[in-house]
N, C-alpha and C. Protein backbone atom coordinates (compact mmCIF):
# COMPACT_ATOMS: atom_id res chain seq x y z
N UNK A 1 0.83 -1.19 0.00
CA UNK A 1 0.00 0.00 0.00
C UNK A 1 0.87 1.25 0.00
N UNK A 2 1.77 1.36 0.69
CA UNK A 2 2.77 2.28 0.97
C UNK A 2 3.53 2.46 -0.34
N UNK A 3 3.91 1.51 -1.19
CA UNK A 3 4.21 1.91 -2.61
C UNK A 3 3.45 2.74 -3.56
N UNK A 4 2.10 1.81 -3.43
CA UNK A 4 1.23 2.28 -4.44
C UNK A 4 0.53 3.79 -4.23
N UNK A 5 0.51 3.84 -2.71
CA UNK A 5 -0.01 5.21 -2.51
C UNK A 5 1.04 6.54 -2.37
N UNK A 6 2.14 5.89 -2.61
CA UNK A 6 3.64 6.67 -2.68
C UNK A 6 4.05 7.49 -1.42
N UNK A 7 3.29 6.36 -0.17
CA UNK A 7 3.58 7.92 1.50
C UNK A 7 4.82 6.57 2.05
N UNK A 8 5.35 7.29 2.41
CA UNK A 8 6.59 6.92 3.61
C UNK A 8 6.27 5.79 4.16
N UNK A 9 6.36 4.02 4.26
CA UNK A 9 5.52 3.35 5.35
C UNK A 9 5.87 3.88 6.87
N UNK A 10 6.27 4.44 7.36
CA UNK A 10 6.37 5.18 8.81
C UNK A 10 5.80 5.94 9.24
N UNK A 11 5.19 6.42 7.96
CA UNK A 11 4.39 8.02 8.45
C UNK A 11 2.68 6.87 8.21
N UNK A 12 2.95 6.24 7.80
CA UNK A 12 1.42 5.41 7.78
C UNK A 12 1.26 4.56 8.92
N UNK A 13 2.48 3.90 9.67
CA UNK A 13 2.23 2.95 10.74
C UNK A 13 1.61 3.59 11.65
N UNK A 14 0.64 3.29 12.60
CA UNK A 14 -0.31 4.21 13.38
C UNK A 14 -0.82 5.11 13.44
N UNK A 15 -1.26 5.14 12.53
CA UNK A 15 -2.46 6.45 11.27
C UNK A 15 -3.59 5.59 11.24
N UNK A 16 -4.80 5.98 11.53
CA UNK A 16 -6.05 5.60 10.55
C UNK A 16 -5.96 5.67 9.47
N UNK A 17 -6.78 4.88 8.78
CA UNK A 17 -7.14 4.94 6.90
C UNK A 17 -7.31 6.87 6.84
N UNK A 18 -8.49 7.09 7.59
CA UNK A 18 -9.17 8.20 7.09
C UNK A 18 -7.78 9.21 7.61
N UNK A 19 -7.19 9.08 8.38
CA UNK A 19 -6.45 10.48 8.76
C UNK A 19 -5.16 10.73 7.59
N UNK A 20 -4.73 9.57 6.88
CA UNK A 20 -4.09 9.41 5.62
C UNK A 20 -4.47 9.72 4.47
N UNK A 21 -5.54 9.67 4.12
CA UNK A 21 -6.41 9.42 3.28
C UNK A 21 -7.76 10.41 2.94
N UNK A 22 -7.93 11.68 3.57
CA UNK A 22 -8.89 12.59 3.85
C UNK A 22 -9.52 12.91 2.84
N UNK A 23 -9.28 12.59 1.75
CA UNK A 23 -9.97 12.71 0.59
C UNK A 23 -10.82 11.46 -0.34
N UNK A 24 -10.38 10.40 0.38
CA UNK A 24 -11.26 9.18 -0.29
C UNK A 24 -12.79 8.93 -0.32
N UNK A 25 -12.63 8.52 -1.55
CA UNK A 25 -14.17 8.28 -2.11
C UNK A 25 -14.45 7.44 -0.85
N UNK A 26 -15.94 7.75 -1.03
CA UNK A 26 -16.92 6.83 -0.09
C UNK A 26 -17.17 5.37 -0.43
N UNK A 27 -17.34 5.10 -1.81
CA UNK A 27 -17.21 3.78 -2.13
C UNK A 27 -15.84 3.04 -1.32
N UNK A 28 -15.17 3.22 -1.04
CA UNK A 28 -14.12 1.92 -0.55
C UNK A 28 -14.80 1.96 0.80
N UNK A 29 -15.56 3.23 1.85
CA UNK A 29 -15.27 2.76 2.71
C UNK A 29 -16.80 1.73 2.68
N UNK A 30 -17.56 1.49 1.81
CA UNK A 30 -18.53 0.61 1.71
C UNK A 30 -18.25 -1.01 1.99
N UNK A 31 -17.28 -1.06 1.45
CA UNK A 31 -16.11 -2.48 1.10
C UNK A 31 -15.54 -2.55 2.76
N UNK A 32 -15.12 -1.75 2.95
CA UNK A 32 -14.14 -1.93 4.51
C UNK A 32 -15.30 -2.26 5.88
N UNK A 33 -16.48 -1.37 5.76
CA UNK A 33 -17.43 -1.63 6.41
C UNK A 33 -17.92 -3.01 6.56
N UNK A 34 -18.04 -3.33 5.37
CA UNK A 34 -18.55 -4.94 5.10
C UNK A 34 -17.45 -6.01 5.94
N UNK A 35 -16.20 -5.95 5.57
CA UNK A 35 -15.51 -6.53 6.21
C UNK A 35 -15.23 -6.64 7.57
N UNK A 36 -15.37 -5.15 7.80
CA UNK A 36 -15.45 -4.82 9.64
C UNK A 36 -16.57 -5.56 10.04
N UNK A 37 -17.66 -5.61 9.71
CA UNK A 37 -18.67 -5.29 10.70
C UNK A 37 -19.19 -7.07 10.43
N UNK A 38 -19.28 -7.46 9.21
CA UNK A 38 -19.87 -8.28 8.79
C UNK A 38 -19.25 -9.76 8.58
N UNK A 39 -17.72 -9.30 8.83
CA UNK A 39 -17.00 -10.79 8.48
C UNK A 39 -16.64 -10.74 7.35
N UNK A 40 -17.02 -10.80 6.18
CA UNK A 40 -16.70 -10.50 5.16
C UNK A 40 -15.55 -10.46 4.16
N UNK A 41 -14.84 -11.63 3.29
CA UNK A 41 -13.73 -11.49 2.55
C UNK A 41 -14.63 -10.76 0.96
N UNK A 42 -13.93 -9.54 0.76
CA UNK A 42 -14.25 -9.40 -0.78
C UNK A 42 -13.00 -9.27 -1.21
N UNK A 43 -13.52 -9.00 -2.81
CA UNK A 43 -12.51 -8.15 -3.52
C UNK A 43 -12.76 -7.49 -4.30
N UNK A 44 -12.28 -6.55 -4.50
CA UNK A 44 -12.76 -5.40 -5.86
C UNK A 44 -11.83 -4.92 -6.52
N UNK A 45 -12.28 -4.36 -8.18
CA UNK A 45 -11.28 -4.04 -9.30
C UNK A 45 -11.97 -2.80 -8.91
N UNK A 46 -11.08 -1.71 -8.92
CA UNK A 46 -11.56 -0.42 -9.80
C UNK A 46 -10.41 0.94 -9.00
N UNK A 47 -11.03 1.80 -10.25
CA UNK A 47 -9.96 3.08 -10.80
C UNK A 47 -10.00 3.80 -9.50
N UNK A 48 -8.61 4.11 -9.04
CA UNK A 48 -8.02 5.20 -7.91
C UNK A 48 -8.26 6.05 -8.35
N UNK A 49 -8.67 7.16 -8.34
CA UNK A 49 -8.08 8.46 -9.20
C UNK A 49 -7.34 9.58 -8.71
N UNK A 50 -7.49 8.83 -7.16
CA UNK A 50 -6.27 9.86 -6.01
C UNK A 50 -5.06 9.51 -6.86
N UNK A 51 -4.58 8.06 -7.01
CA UNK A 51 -3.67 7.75 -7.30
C UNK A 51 -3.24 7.36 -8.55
N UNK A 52 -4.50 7.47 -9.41
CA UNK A 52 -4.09 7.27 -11.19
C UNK A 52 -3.82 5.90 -11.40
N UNK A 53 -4.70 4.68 -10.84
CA UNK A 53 -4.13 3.71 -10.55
C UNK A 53 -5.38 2.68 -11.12
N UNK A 54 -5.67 1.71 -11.40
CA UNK A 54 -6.35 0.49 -11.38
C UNK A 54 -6.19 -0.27 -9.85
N UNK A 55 -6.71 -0.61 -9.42
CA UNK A 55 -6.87 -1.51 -7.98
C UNK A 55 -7.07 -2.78 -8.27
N UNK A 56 -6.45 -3.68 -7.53
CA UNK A 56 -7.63 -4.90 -6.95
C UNK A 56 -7.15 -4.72 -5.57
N UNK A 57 -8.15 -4.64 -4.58
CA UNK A 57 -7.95 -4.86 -3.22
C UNK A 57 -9.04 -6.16 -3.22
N UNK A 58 -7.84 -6.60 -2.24
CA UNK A 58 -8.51 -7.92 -1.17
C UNK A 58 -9.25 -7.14 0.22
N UNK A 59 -10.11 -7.42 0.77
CA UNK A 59 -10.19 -6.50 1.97
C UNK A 59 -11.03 -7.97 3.42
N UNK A 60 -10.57 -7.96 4.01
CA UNK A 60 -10.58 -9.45 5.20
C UNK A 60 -11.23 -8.70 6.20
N UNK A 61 -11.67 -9.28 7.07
CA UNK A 61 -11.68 -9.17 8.76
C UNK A 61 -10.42 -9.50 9.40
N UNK A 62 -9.95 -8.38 10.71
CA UNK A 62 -9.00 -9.03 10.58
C UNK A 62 -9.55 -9.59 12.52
N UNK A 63 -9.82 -8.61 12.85
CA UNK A 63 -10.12 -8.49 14.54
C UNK A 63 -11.20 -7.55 14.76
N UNK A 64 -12.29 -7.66 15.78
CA UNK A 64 -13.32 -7.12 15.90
C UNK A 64 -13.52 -5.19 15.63
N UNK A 65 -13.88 -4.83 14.79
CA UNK A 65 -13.49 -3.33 14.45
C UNK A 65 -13.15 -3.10 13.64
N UNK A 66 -12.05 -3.94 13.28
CA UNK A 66 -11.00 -4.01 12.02
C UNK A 66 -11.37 -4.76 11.03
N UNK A 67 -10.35 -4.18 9.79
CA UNK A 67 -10.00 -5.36 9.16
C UNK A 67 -8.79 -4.48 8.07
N UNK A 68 -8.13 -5.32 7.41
CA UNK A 68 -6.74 -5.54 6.53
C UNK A 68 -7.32 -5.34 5.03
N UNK A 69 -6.83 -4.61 4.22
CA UNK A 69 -6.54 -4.75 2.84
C UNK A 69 -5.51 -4.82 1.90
N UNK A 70 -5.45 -5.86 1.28
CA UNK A 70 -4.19 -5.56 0.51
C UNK A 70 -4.26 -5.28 -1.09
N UNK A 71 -3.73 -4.55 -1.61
CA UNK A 71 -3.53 -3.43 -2.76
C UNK A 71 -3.02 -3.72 -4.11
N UNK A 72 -3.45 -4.01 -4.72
CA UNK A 72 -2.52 -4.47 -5.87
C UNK A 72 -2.68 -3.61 -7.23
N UNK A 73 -1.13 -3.24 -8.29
CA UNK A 73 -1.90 -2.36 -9.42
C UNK A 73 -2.47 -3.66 -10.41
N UNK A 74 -3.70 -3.14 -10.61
CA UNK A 74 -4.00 -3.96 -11.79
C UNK A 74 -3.65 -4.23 -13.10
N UNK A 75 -2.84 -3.52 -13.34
CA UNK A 75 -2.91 -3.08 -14.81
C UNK A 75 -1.21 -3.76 -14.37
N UNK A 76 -0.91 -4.22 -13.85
CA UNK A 76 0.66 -4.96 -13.78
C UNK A 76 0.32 -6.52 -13.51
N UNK A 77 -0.93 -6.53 -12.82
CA UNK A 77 -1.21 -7.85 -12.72
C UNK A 77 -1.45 -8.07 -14.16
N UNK A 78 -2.80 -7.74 -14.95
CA UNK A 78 -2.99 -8.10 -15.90
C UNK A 78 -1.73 -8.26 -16.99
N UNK A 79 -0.76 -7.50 -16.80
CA UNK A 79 0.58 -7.77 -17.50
C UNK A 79 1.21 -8.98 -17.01
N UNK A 80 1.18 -9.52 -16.35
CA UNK A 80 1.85 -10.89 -15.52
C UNK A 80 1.17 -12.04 -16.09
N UNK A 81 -0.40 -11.96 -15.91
CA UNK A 81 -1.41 -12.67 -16.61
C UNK A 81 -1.00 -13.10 -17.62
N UNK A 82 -1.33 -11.84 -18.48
CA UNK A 82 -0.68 -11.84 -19.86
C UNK A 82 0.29 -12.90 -20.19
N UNK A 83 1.64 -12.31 -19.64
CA UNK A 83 2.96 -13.01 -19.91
C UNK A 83 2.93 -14.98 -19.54
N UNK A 84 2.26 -15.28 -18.16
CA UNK A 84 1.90 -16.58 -18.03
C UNK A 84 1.12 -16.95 -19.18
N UNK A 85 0.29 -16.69 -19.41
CA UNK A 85 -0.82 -16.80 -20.49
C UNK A 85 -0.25 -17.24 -21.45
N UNK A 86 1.28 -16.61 -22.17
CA UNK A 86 1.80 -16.84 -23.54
C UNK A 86 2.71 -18.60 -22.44
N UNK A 87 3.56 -17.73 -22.23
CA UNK A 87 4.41 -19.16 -21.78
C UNK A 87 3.67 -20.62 -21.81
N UNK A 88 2.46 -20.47 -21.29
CA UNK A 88 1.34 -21.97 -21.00
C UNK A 88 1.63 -22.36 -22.09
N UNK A 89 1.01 -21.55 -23.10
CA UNK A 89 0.48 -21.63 -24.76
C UNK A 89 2.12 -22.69 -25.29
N UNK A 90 2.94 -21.90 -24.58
CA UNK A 90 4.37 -22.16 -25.71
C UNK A 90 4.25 -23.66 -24.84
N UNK A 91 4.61 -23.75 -23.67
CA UNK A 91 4.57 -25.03 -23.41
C UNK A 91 3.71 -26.06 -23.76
N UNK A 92 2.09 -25.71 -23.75
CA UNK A 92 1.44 -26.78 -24.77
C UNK A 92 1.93 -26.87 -25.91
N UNK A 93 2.30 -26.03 -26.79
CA UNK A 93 3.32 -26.30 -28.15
C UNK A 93 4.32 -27.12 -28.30
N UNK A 94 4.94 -26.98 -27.12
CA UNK A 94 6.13 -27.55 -27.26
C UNK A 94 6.03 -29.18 -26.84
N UNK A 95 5.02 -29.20 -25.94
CA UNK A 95 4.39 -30.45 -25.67
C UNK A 95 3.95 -31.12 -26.52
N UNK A 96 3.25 -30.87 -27.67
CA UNK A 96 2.58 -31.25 -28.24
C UNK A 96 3.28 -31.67 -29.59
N UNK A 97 3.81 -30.72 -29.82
CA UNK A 97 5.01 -30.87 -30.89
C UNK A 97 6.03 -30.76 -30.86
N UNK A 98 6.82 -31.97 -29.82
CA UNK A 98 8.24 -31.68 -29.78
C UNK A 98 9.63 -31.15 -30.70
N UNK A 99 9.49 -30.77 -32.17
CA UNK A 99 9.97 -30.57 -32.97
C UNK A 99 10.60 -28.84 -32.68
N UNK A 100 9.26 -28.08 -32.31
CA UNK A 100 9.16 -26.90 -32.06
C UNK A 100 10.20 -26.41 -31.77
């Protein structure tokens, strides 16, 4: 998180979300609520625009009150995807037609 949101991780360790964050859309804290209150594992795709970013957050329960999210850019995952995606392909090829 501390990467993606580009703050110091020190200046974030014992901070609230909101006291970091004073400008975030209301939609995430819909997602965090759920998890707090309800138990709740989700996950969601969608556009930062604090941060110019694609998301997937995981967001858990972690302890009564709480809960944990973790952050990922999407648009690097889907590049990883991608790249596995071809390799499979080459290895069924190569499987298939050892000549290759």
């Amino acid at each position: 998180m501390a990467t993606l949101e580009k703050l110091p991780l020190d200046k974030m360790i014992g901070n609230s979300f909101s006291s970091l964050f004073s400008n975030m859309d209301a939609k995430w804290l819909h997602v965090y609520e759920r998890a707090t209150l309800y138990g709740e594992t989700l996950e969601i795709m969608d556009y930062s625009p604090e941060i110019d970013t694609n998301l997937k957050i995981i967001c858990f329960p972690t302890f009564p009150g709480h809960c944990g999210c973790i952050l990922f850019n999407a648009d690097e995952m889907k590049s990883i995807s991608e790249e596995n995606h071809l390799v499979r392909l080459a290895a069924v090829a190569m499987k298939s037609n050892p000549t290759i």
